[in-house]
C-alpha atoms as a PDB file:
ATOM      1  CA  UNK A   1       9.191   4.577 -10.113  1.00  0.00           C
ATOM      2  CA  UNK A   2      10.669   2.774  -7.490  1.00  0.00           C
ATOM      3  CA  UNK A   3      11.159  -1.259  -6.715  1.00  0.00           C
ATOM      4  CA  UNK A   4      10.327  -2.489  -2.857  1.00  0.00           C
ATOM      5  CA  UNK A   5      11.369  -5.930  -2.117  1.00  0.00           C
ATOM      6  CA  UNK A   6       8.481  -7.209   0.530  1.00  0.00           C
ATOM      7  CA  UNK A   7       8.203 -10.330   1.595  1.00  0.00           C
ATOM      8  CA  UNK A   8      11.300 -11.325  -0.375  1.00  0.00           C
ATOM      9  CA  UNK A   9       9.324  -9.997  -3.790  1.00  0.00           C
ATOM     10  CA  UNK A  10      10.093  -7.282  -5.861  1.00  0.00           C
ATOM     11  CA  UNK A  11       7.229  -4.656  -6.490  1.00  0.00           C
ATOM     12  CA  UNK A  12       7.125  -1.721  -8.917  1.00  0.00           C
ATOM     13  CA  UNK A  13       5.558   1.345  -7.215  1.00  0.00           C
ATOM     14  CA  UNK A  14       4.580   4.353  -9.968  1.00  0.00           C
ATOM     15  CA  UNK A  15       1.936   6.635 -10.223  1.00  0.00           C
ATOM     16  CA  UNK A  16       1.397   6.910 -13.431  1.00  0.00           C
ATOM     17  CA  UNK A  17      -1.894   6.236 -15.774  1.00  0.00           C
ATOM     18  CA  UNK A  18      -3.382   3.758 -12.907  1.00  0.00           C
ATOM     19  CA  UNK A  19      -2.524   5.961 -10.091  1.00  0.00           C
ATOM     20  CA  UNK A  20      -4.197   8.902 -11.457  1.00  0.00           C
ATOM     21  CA  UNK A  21      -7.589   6.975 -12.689  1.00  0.00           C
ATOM     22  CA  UNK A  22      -7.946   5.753  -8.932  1.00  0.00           C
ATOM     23  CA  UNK A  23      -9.989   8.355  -7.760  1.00  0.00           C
ATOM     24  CA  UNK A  24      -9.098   7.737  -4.409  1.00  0.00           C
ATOM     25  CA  UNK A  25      -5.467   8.448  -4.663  1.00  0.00           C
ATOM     26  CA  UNK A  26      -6.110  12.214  -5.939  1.00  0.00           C
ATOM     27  CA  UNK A  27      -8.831  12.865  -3.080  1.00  0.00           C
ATOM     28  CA  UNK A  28      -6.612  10.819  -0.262  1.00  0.00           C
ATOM     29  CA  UNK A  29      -3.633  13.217  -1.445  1.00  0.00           C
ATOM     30  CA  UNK A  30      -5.520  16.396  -1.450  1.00  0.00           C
ATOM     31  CA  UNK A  31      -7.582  16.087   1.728  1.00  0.00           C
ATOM     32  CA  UNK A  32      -4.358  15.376   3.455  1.00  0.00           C
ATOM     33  CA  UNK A  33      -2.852  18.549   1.416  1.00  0.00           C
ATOM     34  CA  UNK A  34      -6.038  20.433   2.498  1.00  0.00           C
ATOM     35  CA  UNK A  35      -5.998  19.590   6.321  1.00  0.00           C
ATOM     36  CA  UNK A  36      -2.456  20.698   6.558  1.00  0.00           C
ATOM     37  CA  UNK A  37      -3.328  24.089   5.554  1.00  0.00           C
ATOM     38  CA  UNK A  38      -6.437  24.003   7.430  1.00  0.00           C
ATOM     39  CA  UNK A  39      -4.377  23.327  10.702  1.00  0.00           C
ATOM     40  CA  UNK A  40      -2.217  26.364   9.915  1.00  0.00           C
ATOM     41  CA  UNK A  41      -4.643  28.552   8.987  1.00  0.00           C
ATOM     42  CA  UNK A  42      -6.245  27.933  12.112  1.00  0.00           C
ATOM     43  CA  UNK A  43      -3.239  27.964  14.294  1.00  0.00           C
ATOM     44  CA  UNK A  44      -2.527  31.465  12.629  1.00  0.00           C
ATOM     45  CA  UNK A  45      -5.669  32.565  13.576  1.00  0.00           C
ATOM     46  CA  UNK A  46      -5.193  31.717  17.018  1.00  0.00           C
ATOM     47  CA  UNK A  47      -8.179  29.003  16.426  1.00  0.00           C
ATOM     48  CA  UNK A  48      -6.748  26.099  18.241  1.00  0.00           C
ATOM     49  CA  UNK A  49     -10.281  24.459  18.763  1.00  0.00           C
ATOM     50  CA  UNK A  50     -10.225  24.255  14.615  1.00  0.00           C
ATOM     51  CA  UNK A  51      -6.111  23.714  14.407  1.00  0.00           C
ATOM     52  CA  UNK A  52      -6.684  20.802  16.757  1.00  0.00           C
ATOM     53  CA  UNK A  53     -10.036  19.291  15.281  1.00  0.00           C
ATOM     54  CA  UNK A  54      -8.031  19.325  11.989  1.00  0.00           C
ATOM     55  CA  UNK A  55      -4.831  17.947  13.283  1.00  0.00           C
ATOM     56  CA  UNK A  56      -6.391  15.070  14.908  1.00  0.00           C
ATOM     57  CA  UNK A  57      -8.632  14.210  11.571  1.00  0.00           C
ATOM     58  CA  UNK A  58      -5.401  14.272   9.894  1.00  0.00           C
ATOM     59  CA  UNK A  59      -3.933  11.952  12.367  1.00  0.00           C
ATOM     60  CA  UNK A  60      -6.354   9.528  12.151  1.00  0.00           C
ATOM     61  CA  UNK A  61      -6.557   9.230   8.640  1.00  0.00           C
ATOM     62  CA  UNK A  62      -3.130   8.894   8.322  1.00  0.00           C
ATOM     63  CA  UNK A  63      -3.007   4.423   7.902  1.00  0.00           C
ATOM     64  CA  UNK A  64      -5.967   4.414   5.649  1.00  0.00           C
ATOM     65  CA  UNK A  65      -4.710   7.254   3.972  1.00  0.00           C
ATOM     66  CA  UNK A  66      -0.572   5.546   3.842  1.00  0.00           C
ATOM     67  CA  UNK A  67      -2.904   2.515   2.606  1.00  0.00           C
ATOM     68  CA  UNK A  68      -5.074   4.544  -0.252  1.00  0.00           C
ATOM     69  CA  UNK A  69      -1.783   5.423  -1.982  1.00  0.00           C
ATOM     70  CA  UNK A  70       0.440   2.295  -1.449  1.00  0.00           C
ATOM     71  CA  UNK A  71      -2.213   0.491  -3.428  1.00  0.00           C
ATOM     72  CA  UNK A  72      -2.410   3.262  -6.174  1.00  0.00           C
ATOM     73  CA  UNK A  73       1.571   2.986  -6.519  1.00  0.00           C
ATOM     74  CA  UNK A  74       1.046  -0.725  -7.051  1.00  0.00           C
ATOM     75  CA  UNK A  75      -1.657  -0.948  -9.632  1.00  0.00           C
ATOM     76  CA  UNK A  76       0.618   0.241 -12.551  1.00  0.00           C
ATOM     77  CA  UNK A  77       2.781  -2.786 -12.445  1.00  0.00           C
ATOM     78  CA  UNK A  78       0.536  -5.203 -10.328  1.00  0.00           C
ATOM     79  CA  UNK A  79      -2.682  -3.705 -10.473  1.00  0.00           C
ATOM     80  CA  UNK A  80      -5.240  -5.852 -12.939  1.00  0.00           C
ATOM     81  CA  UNK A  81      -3.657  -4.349 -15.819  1.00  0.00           C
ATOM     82  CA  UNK A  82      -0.311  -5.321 -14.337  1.00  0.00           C
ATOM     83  CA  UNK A  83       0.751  -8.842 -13.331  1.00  0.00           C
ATOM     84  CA  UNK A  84      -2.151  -9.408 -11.506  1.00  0.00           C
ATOM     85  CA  UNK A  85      -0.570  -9.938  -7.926  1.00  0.00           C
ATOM     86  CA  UNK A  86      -2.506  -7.303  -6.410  1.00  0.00           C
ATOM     87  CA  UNK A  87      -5.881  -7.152  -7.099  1.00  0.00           C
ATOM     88  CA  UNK A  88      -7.347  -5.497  -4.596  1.00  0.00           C
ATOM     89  CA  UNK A  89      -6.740  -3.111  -1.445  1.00  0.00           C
ATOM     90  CA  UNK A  90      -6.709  -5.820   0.882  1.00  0.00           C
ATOM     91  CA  UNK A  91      -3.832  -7.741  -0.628  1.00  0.00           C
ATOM     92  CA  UNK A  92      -2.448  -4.124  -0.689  1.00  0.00           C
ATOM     93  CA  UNK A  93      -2.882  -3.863   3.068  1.00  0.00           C
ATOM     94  CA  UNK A  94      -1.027  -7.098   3.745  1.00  0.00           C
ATOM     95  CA  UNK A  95       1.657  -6.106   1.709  1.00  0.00           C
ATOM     96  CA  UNK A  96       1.787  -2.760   3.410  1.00  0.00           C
ATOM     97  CA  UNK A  97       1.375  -4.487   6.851  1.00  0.00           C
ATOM     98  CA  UNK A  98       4.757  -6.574   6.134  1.00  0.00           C
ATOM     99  CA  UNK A  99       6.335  -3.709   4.267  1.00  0.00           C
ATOM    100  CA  UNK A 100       5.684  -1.494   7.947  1.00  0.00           C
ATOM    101  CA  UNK A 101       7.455  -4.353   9.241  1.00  0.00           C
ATOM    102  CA  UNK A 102      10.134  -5.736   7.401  1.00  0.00           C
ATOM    103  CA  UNK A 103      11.274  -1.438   7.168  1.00  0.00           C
ATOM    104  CA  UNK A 104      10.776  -0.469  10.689  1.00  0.00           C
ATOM    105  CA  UNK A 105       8.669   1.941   9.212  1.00  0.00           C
ATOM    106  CA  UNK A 106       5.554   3.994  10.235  1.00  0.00           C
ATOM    107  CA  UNK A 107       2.414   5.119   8.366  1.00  0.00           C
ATOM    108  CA  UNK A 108       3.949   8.553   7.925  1.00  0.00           C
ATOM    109  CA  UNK A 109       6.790   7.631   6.730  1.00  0.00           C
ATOM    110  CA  UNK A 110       5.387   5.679   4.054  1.00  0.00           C
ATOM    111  CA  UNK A 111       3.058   7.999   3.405  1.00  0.00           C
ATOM    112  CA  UNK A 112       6.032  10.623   3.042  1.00  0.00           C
ATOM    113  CA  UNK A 113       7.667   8.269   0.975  1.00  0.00           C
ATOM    114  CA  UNK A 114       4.640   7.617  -1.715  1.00  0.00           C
ATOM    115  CA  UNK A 115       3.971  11.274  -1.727  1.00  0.00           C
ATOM    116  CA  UNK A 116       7.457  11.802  -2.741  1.00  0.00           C
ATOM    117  CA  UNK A 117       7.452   9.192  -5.394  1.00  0.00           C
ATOM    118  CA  UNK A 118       3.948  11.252  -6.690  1.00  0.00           C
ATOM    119  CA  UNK A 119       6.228  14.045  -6.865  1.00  0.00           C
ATOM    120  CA  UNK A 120       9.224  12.322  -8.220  1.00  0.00           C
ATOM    121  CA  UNK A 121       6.557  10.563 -10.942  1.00  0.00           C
ATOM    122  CA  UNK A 122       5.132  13.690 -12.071  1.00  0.00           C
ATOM    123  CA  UNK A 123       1.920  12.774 -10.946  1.00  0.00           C
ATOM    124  CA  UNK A 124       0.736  16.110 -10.602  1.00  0.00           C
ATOM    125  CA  UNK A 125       1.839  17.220 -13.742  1.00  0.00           C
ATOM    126  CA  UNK A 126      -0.199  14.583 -15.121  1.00  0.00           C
ATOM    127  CA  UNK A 127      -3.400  15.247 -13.179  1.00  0.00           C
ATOM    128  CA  UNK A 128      -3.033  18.968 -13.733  1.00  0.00           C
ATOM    129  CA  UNK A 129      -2.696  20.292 -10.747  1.00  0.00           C
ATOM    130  CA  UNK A 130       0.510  22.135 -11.062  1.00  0.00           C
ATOM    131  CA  UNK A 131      -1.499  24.173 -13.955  1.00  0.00           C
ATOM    132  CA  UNK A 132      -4.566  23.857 -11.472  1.00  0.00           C
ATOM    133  CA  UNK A 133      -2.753  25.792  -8.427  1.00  0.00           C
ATOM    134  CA  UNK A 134      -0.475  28.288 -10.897  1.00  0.00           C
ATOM    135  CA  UNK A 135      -3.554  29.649 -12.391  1.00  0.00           C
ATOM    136  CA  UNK A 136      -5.056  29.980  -8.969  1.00  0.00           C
ATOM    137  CA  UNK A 137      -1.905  31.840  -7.493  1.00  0.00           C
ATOM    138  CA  UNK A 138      -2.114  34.220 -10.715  1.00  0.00           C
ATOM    139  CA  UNK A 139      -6.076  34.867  -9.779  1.00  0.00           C
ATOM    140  CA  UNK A 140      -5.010  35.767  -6.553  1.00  0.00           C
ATOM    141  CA  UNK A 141      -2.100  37.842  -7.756  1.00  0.00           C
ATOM    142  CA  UNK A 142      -4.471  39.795  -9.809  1.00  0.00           C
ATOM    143  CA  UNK A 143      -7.076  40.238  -7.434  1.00  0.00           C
ATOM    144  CA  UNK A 144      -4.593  41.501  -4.660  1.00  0.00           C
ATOM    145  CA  UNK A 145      -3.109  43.867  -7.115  1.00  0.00           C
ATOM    146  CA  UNK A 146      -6.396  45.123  -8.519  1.00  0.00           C
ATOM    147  CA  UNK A 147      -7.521  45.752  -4.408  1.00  0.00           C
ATOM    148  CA  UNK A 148      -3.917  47.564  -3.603  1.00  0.00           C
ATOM    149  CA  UNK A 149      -4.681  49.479  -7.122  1.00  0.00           C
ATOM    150  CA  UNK A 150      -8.440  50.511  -6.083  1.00  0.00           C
ATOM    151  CA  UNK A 151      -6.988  51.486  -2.440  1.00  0.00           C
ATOM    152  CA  UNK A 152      -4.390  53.690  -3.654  1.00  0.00           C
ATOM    153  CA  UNK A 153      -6.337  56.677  -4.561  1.00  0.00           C
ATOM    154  CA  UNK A 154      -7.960  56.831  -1.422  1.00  0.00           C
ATOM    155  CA  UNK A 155      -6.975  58.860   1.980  1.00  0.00           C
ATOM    156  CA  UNK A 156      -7.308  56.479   5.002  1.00  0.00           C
ATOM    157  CA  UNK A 157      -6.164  59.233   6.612  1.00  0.00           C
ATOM    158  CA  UNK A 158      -8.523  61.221   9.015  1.00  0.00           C
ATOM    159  CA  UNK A 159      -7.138  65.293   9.052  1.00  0.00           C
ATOM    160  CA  UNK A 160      -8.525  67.845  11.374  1.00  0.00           C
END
């Protein structure tokens, strides 16, 4: 949780319960999440049509995406089942307009700042995917050591 005086008003930003039904939230999170390893998957493949294509989705997407999850950390405490003061993304967007403002701030670094405060709320705890991406890694694991495991018997080596 964290308080943000805009506009001379104190809000409550969380993501919590109301963060995490807001579908948009999880999918503006994950796509940027996504991207960034698409970029440098690409990049290490030496793909720099892809790495670019990527990088420049991400970059455009970055206000509405800033946007998507400044509302979500506001409709906890001011959301409908809040106090009522925000109840939609537009009055979101104003506030977010004269929070860029009033901080000096950019998209990305409010967007760095509410995907901290995800992280800081245990949002991903509470959405699962901590549990999501562990048992992921340990299907990998097992599938890399079961391939190492199936290679060892066999001679790559060519004798004459």
């Amino acid at each position: 949780m964290k308080r943000i005086t805009i506009n001379n008003k104190e809000y409550i930003f969380e993501f919590t319960i109301e963060a995490s039904l807001y579908d948009e939230c999880t999918k503006s999170f994950m796509d940027t999440f996504v991207k960034g390893g698409m970029v440098q998957g690409a990049a290490e493949l030496n793909d720099v049509e892809a790495a670019l294509d990527n990088l420049l989705d991400t970059i455009a997407n970055l206000p509405q995406k800033t946007l998507t999850l400044f509302y979500a950390g506001l409709l906890e405490h001011h959301g409908v089942e809040g106090d009522g003061s925000v109840q939609s993304k537009s009055d979101a967007k104003k506030l977010l307009a004269a929070y860029l403002k009033e901080s000096n701030k950019s998209f990305r670094d409010v967007l760095t700042e509410m995907m901290q405060l995800m992280a800081d709320d245990h949002f991903f705890e509470l959405i699962g995917l901590d549990k999501m991406t562990d048992e992921l890694t340990s299907q990998q694991e097992k599938k890399q050591a079961k391939e190492k495991s199936g290679n060892a018997g066999k001679n790559t080596s060519i004798e004459k």
